[in-house]
PDB file of N, CA and C in Angstrom:
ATOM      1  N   UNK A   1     114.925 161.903 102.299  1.00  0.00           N
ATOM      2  CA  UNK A   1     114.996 161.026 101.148  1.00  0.00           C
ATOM      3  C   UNK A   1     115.841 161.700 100.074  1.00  0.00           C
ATOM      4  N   UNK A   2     116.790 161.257  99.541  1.00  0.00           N
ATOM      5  CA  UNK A   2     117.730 161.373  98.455  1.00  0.00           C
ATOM      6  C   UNK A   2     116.830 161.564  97.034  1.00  0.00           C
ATOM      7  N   UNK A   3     117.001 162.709  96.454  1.00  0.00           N
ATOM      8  CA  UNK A   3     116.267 163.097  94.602  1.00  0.00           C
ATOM      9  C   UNK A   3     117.190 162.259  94.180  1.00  0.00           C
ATOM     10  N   UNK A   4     116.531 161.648  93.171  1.00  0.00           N
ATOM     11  CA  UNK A   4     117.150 161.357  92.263  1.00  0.00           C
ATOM     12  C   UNK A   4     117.807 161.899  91.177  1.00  0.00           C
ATOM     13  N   UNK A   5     118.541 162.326  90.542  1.00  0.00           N
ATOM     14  CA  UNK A   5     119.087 163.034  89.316  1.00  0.00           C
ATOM     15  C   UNK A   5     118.479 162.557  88.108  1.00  0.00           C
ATOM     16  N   UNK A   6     118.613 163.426  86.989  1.00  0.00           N
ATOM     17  CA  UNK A   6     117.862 162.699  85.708  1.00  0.00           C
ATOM     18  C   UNK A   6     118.716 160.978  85.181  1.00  0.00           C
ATOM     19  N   UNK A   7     120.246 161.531  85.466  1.00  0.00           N
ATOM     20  CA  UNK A   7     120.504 159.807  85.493  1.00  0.00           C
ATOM     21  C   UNK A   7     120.727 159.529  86.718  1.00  0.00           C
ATOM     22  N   UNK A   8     119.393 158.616  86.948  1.00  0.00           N
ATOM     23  CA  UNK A   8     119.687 157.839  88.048  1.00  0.00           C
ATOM     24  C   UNK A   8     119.752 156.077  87.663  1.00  0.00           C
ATOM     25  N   UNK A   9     121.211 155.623  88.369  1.00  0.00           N
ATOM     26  CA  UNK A   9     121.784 153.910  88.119  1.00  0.00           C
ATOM     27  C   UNK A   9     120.666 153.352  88.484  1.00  0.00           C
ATOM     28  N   UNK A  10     120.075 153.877  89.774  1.00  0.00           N
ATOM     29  CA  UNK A  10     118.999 153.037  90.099  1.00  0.00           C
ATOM     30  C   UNK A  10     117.839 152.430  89.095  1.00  0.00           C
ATOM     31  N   UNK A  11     117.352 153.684  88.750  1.00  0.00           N
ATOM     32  CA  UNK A  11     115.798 153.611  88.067  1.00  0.00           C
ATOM     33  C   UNK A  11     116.053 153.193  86.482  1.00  0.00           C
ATOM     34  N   UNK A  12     117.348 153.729  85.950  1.00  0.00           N
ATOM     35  CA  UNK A  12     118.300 152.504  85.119  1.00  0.00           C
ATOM     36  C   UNK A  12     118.197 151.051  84.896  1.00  0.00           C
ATOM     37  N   UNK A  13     119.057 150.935  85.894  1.00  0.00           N
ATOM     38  CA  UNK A  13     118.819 149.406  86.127  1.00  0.00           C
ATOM     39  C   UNK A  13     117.855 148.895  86.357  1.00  0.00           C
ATOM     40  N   UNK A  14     117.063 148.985  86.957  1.00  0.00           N
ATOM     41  CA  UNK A  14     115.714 148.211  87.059  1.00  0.00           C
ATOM     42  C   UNK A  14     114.683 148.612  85.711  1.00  0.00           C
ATOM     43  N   UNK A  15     114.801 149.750  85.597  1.00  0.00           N
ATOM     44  CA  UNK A  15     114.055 149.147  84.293  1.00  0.00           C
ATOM     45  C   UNK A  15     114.588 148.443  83.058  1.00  0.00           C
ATOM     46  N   UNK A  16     115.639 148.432  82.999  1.00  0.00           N
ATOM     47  CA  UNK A  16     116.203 146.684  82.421  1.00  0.00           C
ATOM     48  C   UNK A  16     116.476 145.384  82.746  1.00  0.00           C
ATOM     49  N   UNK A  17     116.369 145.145  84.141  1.00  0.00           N
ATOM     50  CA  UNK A  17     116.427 144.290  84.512  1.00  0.00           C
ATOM     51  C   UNK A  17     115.500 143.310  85.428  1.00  0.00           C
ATOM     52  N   UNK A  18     114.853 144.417  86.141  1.00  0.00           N
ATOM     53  CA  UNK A  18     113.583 144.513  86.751  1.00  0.00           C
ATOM     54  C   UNK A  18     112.539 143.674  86.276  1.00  0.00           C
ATOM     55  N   UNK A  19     112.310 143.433  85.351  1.00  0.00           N
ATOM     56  CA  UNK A  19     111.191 142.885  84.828  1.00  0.00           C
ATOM     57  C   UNK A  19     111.395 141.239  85.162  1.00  0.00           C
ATOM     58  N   UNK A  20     110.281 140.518  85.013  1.00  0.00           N
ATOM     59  CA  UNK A  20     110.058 139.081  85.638  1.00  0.00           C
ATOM     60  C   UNK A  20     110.896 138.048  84.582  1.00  0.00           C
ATOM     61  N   UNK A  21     111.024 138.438  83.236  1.00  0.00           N
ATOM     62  CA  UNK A  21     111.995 137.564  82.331  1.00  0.00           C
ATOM     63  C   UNK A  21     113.419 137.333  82.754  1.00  0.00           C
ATOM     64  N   UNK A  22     114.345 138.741  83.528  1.00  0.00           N
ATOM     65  CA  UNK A  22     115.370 138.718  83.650  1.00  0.00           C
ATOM     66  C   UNK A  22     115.581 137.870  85.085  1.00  0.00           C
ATOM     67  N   UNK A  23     114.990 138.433  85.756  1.00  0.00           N
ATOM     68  CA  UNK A  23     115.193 137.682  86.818  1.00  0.00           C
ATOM     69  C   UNK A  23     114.887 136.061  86.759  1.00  0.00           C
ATOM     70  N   UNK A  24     114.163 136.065  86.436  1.00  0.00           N
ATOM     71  CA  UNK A  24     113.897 134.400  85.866  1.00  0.00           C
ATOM     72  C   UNK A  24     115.242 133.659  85.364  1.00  0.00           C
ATOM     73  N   UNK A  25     115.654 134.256  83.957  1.00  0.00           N
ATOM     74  CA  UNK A  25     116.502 133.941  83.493  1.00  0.00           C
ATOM     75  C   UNK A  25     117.487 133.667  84.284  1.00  0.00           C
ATOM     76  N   UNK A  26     118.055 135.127  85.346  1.00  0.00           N
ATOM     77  CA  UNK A  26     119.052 134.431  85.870  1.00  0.00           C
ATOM     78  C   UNK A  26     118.741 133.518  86.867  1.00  0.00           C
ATOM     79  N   UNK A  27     117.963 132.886  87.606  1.00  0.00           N
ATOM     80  CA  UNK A  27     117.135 132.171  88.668  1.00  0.00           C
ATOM     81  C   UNK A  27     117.845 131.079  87.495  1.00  0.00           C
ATOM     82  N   UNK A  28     117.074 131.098  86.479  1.00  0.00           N
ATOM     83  CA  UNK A  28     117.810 129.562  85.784  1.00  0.00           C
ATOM     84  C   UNK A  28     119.445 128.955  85.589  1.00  0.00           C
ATOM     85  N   UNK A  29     119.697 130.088  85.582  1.00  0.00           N
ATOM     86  CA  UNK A  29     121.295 129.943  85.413  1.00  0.00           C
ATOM     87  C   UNK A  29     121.773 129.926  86.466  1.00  0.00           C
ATOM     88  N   UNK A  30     121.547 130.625  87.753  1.00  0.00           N
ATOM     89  CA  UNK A  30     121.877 130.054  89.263  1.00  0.00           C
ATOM     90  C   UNK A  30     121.683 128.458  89.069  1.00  0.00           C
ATOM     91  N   UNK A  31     120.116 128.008  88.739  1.00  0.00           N
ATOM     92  CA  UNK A  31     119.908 126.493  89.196  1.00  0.00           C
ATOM     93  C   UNK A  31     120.967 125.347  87.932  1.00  0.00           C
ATOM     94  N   UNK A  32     121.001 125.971  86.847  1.00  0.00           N
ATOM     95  CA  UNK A  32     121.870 125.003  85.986  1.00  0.00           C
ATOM     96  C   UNK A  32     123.681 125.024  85.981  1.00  0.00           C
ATOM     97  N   UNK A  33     123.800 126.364  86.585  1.00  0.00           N
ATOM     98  CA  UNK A  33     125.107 126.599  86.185  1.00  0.00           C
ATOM     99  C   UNK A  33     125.029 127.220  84.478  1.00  0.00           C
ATOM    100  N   UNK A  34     124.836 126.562  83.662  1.00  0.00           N
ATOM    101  CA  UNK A  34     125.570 126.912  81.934  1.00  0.00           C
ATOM    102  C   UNK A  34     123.661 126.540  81.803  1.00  0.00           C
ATOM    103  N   UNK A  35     123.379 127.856  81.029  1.00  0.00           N
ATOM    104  CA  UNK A  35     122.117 127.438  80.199  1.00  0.00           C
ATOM    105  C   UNK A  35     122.353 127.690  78.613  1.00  0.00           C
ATOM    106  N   UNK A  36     121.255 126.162  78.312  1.00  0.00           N
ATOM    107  CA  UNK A  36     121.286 126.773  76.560  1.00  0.00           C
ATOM    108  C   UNK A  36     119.936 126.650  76.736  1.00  0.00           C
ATOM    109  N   UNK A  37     119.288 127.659  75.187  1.00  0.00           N
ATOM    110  CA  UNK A  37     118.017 127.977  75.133  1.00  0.00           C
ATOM    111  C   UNK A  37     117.208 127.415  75.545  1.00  0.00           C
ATOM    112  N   UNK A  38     117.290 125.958  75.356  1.00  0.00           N
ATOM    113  CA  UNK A  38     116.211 125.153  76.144  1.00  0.00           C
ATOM    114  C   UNK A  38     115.929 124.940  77.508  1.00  0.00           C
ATOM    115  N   UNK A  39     116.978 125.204  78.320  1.00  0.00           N
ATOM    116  CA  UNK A  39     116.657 125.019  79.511  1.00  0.00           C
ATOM    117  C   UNK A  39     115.841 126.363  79.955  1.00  0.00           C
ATOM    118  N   UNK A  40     116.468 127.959  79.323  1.00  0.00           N
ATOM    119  CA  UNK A  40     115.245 128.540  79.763  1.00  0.00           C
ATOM    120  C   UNK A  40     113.747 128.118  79.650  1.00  0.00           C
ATOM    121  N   UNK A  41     113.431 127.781  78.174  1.00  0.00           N
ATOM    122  CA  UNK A  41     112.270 127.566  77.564  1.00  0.00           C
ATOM    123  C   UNK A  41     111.461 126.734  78.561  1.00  0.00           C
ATOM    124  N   UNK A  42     112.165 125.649  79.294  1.00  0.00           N
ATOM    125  CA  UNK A  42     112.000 124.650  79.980  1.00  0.00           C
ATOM    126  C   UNK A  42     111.359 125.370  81.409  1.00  0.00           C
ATOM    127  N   UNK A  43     111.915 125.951  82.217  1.00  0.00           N
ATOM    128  CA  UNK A  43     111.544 127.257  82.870  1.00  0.00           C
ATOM    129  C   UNK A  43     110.451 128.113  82.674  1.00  0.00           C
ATOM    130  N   UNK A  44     110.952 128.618  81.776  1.00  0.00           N
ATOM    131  CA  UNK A  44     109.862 129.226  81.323  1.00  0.00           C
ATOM    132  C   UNK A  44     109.019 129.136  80.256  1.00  0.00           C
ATOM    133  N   UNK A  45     108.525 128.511  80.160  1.00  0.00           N
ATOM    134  CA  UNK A  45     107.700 128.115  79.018  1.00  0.00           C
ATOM    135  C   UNK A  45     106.317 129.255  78.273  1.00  0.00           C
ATOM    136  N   UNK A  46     106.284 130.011  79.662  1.00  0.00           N
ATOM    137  CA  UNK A  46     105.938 131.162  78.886  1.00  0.00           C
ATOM    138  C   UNK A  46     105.949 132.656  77.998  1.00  0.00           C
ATOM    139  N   UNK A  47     107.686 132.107  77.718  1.00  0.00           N
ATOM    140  CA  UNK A  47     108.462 132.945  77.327  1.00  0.00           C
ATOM    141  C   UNK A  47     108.368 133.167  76.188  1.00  0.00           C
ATOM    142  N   UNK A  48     108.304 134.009  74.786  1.00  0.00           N
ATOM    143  CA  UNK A  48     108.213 134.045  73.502  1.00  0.00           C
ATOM    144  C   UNK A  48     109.700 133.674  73.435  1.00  0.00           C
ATOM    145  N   UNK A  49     110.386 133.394  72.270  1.00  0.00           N
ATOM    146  CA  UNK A  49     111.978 133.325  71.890  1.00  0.00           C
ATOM    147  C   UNK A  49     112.683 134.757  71.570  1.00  0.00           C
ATOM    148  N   UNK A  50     111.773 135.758  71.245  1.00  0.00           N
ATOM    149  CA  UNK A  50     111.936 136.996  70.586  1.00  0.00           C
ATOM    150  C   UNK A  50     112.268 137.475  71.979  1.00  0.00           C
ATOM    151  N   UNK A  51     111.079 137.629  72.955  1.00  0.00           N
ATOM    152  CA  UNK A  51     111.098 138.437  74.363  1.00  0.00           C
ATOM    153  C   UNK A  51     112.575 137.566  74.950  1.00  0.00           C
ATOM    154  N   UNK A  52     112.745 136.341  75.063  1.00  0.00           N
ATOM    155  CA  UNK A  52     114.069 135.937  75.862  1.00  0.00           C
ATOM    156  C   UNK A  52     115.357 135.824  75.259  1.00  0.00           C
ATOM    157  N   UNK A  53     115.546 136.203  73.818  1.00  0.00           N
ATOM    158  CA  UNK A  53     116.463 136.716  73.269  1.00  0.00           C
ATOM    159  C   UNK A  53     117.102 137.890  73.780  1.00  0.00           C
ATOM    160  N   UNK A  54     116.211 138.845  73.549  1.00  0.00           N
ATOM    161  CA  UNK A  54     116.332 140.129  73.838  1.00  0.00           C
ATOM    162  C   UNK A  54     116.574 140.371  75.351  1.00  0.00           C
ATOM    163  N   UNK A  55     115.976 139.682  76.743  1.00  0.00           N
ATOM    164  CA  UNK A  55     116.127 139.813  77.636  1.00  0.00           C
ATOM    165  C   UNK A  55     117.886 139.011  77.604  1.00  0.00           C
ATOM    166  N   UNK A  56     118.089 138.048  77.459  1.00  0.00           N
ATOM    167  CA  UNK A  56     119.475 137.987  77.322  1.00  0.00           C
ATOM    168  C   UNK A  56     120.516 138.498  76.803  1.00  0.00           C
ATOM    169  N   UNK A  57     120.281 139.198  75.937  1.00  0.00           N
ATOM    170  CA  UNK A  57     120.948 140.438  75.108  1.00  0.00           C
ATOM    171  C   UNK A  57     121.314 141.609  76.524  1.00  0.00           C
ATOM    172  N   UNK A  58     120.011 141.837  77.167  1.00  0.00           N
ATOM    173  CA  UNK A  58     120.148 143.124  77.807  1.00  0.00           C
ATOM    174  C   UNK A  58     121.275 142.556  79.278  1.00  0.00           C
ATOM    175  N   UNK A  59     121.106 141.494  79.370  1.00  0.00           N
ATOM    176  CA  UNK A  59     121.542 141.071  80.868  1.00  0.00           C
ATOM    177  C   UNK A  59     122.861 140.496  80.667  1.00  0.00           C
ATOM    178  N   UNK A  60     123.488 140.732  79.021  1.00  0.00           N
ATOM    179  CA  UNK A  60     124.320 140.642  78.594  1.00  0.00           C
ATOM    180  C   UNK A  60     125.433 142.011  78.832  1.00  0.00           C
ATOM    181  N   UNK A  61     124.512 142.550  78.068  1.00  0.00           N
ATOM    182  CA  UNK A  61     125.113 144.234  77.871  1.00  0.00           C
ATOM    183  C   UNK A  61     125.090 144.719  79.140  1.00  0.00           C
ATOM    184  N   UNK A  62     124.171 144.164  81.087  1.00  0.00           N
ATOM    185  CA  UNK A  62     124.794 145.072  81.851  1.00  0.00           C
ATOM    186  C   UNK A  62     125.927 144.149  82.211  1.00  0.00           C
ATOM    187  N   UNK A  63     126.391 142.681  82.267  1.00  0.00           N
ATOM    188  CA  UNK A  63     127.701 142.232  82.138  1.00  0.00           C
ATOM    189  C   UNK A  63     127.293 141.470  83.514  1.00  0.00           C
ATOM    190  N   UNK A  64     125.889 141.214  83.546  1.00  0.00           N
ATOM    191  CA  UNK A  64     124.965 140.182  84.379  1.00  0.00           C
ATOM    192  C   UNK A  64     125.349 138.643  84.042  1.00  0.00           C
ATOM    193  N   UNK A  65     125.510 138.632  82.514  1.00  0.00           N
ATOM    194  CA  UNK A  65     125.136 137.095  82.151  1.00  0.00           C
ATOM    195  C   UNK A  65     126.351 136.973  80.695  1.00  0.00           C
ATOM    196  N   UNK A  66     127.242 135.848  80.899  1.00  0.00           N
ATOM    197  CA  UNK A  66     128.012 135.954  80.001  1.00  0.00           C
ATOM    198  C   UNK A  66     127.984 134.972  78.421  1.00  0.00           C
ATOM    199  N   UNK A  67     127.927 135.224  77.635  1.00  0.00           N
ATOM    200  CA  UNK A  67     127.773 134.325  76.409  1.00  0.00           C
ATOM    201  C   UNK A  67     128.602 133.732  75.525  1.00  0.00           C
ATOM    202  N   UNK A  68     128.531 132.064  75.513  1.00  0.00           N
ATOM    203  CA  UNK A  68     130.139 131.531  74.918  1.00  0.00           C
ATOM    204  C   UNK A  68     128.758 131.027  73.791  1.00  0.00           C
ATOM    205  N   UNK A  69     129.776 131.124  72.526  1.00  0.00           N
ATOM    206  CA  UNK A  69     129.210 130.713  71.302  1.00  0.00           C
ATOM    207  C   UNK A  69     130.408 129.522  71.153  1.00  0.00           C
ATOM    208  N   UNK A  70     129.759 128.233  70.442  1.00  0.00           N
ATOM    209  CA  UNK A  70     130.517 127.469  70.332  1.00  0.00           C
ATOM    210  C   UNK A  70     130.714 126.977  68.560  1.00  0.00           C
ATOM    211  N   UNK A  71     131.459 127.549  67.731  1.00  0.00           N
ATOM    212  CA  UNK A  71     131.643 127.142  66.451  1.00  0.00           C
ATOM    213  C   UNK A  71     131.116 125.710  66.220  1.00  0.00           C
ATOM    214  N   UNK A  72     130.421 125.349  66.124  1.00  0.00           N
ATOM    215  CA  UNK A  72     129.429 124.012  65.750  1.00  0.00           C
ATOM    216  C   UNK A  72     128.359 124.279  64.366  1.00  0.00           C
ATOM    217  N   UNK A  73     127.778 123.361  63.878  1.00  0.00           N
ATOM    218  CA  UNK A  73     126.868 123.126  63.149  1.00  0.00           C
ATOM    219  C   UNK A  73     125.820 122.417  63.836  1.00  0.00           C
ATOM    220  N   UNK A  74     124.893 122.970  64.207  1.00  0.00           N
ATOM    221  CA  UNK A  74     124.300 124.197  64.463  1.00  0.00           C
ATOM    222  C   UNK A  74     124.982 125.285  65.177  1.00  0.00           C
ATOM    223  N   UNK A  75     125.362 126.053  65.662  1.00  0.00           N
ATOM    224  CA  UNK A  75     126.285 126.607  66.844  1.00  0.00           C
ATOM    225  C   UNK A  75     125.175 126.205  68.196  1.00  0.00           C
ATOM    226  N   UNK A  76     126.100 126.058  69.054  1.00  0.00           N
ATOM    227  CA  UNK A  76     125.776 126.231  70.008  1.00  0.00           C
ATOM    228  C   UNK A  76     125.897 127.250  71.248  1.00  0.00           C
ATOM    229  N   UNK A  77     125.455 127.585  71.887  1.00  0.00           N
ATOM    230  CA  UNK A  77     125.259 129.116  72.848  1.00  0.00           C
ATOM    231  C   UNK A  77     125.072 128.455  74.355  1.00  0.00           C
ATOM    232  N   UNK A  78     125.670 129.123  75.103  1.00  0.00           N
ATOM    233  CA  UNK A  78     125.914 128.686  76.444  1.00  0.00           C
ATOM    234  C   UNK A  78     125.662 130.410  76.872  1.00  0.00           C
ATOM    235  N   UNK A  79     124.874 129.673  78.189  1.00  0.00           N
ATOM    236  CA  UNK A  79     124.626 131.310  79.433  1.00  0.00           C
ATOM    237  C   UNK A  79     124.992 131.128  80.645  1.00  0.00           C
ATOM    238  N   UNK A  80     125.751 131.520  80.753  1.00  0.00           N
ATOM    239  CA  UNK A  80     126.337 131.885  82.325  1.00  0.00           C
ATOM    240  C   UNK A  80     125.992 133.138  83.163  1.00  0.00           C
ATOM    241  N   UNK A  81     126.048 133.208  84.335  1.00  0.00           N
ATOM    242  CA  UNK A  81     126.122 134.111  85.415  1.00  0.00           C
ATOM    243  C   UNK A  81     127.425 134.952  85.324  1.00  0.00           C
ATOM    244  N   UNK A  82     127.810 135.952  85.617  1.00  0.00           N
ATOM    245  CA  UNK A  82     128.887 136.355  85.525  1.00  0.00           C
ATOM    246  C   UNK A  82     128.674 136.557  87.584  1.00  0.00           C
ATOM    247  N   UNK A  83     129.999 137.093  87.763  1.00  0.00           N
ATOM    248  CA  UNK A  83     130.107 137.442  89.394  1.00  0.00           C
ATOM    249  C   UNK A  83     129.408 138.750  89.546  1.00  0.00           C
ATOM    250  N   UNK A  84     129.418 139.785  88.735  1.00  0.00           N
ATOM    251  CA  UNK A  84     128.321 140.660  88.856  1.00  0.00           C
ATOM    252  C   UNK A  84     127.007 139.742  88.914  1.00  0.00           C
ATOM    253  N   UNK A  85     126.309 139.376  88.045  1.00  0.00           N
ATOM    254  CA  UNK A  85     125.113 138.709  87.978  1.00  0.00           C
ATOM    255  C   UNK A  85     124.536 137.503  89.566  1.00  0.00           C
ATOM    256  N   UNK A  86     126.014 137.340  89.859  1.00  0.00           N
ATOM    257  CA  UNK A  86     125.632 136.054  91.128  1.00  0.00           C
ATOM    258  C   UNK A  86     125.549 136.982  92.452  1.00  0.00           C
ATOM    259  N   UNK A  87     125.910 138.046  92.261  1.00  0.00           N
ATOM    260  CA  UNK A  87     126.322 139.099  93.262  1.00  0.00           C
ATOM    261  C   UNK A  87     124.779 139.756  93.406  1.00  0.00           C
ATOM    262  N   UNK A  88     124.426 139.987  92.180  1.00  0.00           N
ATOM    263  CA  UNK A  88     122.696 140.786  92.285  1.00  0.00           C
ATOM    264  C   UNK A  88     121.481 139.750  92.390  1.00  0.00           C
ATOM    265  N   UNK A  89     122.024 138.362  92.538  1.00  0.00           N
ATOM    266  CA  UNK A  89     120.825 137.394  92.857  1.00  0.00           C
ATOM    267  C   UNK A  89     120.992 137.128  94.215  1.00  0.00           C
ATOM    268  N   UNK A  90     121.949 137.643  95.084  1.00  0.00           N
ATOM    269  CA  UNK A  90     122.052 137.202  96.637  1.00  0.00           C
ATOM    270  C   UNK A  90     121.210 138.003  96.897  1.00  0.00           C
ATOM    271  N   UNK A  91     121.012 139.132  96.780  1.00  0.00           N
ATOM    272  CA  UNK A  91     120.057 139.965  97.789  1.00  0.00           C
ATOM    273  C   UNK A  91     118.316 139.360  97.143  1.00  0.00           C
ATOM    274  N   UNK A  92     118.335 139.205  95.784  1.00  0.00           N
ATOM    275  CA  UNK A  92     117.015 139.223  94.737  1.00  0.00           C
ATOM    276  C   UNK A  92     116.580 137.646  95.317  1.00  0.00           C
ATOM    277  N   UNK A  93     117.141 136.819  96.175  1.00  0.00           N
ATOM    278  CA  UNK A  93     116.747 135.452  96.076  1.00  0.00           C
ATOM    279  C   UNK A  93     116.395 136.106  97.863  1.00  0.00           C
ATOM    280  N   UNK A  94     116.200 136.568  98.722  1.00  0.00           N
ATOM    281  CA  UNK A  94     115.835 137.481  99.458  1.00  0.00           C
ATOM    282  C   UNK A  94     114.530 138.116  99.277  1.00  0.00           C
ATOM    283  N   UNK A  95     114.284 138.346  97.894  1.00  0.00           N
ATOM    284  CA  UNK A  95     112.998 139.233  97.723  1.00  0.00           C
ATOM    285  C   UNK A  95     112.223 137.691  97.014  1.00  0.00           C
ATOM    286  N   UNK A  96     112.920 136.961  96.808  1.00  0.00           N
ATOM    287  CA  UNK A  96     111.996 136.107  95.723  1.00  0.00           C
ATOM    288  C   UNK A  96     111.451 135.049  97.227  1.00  0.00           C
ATOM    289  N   UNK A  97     112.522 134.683  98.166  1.00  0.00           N
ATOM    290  CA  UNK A  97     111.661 134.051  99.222  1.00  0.00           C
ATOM    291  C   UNK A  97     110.141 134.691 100.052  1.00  0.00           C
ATOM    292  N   UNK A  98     110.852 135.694  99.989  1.00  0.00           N
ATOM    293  CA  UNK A  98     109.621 136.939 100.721  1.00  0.00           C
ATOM    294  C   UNK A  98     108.183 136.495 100.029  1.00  0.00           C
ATOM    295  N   UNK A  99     108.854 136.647  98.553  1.00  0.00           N
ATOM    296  CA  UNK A  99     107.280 136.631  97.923  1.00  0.00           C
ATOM    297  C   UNK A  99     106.659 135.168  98.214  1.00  0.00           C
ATOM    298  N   UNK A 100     107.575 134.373  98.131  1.00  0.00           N
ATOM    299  CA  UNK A 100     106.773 132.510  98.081  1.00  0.00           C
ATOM    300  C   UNK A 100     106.293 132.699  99.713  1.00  0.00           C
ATOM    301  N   UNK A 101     106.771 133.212 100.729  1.00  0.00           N
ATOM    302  CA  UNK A 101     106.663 133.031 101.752  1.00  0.00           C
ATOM    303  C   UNK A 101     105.080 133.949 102.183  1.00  0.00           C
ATOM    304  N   UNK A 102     104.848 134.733 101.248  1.00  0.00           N
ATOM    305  CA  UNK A 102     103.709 135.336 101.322  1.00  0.00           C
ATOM    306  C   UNK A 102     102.636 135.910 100.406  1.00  0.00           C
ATOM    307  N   UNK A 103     103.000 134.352  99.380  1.00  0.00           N
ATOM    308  CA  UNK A 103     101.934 134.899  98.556  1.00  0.00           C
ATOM    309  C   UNK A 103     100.665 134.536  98.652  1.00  0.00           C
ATOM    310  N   UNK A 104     100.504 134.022  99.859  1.00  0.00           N
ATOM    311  CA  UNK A 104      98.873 133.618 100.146  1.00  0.00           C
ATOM    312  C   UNK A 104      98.252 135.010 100.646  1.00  0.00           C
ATOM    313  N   UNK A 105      99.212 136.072 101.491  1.00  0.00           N
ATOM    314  CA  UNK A 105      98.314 137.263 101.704  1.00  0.00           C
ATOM    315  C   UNK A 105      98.745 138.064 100.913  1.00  0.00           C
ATOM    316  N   UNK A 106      99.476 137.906  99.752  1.00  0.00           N
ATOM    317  CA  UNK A 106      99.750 139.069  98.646  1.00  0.00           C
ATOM    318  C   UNK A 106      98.774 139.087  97.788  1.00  0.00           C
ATOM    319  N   UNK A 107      98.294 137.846  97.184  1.00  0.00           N
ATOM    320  CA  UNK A 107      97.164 137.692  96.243  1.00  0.00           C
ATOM    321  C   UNK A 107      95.756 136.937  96.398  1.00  0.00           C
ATOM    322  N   UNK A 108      95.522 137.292  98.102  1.00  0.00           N
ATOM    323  CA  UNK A 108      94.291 136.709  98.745  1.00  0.00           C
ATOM    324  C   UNK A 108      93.140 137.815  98.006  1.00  0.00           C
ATOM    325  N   UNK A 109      93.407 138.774  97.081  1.00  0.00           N
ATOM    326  CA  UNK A 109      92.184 139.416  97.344  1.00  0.00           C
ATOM    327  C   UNK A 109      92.336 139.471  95.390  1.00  0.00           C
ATOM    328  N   UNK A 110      93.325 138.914  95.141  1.00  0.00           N
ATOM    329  CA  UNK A 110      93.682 138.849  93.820  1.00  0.00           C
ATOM    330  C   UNK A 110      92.700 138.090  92.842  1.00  0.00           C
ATOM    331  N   UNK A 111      93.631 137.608  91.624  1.00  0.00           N
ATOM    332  CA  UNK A 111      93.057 136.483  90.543  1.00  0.00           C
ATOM    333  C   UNK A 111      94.396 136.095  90.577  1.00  0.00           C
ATOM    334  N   UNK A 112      95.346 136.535  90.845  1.00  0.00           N
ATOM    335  CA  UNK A 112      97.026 136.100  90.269  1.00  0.00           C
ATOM    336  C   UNK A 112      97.229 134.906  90.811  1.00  0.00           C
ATOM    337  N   UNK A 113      97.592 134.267  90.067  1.00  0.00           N
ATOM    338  CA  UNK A 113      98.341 132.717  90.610  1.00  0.00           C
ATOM    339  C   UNK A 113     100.323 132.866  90.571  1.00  0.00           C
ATOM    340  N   UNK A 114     101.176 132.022  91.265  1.00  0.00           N
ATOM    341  CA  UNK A 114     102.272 132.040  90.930  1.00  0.00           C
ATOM    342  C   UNK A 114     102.354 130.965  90.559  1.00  0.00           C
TER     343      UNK A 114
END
């Protein structure tokens, strides 16, 4: 088994991205193509605005998810996938079938619902 170094990309990346908001997020933007805030919200509805701000911020900054601001009154904000971002949901839509495909013996002994 390969050590990891103190920077490791791996353990990096996933702990920014890793978490169930990001992946979500982009899951939404796979299914819409262009999201604005509401369609996450719509999704996820158990999202605070603060927590999915910030998760879009981060999935911004790894150059996952791209952001067009549109000079309007109100402005408007559009989210896209970038080809990095569509590139790390091919394998992740892989792990996300796995789980639907077995979450009757993942959380048979659980309380968790999906």
């Amino acid at each position: 088994m390969k050590k990891f170094e103190s920077f490791c990309p791996v353990r990096d990346v996933l702990s920014q991205i890793g978490d169930k908001w990001s992946v979500l997020a982009m899951v939404s933007m796979q299914k819409y193509g262009v999201c604005r805030f509401r369609d996450f919200q719509k999704d996820m509805p158990d999202v605070s605005r603060k927590m999915l701000s910030q998760t879009l911020k981060d999935l911004e900054r790894y150059n996952l998810v791209s952001r067009k601001v549109y000079p309007e009154v109100p402005p408007r904000v559009e989210y896209s996938l970038t080809r990095l971002g569509e590139s790390f949901l091919s394998p992740m839509n892989n792990v996300i079938n796995w789980i639907l495909d077995n979450k009757e013996i993942l959380f048979r002994s659980s309380h968790h619902t999906i």
